[in-house]
Protein backbone atom coordinates (compact mmCIF):
# COMPACT_ATOMS: atom_id res chain seq x y z
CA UNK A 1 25.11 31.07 -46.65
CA UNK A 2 25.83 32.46 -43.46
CA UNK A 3 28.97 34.19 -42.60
CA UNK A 4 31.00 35.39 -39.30
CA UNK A 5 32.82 38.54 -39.60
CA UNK A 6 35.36 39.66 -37.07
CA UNK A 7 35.80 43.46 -37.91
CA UNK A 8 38.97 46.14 -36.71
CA UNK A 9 37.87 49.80 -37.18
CA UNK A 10 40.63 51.71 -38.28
CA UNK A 11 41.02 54.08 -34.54
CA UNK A 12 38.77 53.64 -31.04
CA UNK A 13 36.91 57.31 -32.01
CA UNK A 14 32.98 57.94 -31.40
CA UNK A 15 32.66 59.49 -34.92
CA UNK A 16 34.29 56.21 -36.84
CA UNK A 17 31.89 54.38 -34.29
CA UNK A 18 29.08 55.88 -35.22
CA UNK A 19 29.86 55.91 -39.25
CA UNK A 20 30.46 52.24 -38.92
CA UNK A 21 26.95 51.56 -37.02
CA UNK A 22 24.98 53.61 -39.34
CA UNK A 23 26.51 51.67 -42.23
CA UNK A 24 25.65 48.20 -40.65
CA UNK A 25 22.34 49.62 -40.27
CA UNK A 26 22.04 50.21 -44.03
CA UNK A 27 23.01 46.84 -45.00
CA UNK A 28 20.27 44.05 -45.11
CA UNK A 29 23.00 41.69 -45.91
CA UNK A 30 24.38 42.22 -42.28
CA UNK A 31 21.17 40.61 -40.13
CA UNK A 32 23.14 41.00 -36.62
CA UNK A 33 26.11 43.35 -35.44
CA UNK A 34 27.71 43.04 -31.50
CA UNK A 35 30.45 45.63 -30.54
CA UNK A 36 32.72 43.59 -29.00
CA UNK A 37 35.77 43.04 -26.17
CA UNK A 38 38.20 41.99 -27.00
CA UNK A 39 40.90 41.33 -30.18
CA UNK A 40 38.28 42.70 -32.63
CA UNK A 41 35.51 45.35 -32.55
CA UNK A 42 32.45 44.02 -33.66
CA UNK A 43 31.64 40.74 -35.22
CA UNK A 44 28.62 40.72 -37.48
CA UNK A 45 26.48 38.11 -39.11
CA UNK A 46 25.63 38.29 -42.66
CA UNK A 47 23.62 36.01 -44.41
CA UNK A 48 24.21 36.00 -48.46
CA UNK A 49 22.65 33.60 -51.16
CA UNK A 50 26.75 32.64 -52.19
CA UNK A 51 30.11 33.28 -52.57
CA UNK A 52 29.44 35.76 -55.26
CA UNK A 53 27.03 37.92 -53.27
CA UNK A 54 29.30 37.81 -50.17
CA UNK A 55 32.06 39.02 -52.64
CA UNK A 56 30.38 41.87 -54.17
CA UNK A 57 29.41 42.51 -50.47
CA UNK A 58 32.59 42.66 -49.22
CA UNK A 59 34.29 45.56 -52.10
CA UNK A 60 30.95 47.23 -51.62
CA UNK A 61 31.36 47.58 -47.49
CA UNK A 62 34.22 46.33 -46.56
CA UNK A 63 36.94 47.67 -48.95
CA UNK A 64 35.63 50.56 -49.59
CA UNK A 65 34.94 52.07 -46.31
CA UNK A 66 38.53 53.57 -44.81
CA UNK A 67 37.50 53.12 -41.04
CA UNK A 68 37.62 49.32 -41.51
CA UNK A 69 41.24 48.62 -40.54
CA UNK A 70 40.51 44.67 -41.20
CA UNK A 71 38.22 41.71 -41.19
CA UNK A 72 38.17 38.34 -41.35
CA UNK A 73 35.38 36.10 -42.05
CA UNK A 74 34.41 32.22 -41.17
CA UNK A 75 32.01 30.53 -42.84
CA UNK A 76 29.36 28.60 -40.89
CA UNK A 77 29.42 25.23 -41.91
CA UNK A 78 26.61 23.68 -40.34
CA UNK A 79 24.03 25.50 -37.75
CA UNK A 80 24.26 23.12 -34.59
CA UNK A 81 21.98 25.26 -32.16
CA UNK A 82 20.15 28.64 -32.92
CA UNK A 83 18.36 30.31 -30.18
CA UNK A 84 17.53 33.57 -28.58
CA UNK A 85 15.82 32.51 -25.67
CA UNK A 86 17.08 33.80 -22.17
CA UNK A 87 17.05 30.54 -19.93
CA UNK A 88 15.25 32.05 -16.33
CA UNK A 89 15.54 30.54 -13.19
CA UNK A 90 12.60 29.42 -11.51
């Protein structure tokens, strides 16, 4: 299953910032992270085998860590278009 995850850090300080990206770099569940504009601060994309997983995922990084203010996730129902490729003019 794969999962969007908008994420609020608790305050806009460099040492939550920092706490919160070494974290996502920890977690092989999380397989992209963008800091973000915006309404939220980052939104990540996790990719678990199920709901169980993604539940024991989210008391094990999300509740437990005090800079996460809140998240809310959406999960992706169907993959329409995946791609990475920059389109370059000619």
């Amino acid at each position: 299953m794969l999962m969007l995850v908008y994420i609020n850090l608790e305050r806009d300080r460099t040492d939550i910032l920092d706490r919160f990206k070494q974290a996502v770099r920890r977690t092989p569940e999380i397989t992209c992270a963008y800091n973000v504009t915006g309404e939220t601060d980052f939104v990540l994309v996790i990719s678990v085998s199920g709901m169980v997983e993604y539940e024991a995922l989210t008391r094990r990084f999300f509740f437990e860590n005090a800079d996460i203010k809140k998240f809310s996730t959406m999960v992706v129902m169907e993959r329409t278009k995946v791609s990475f490729a920059v389109p370059i003019g000619e």
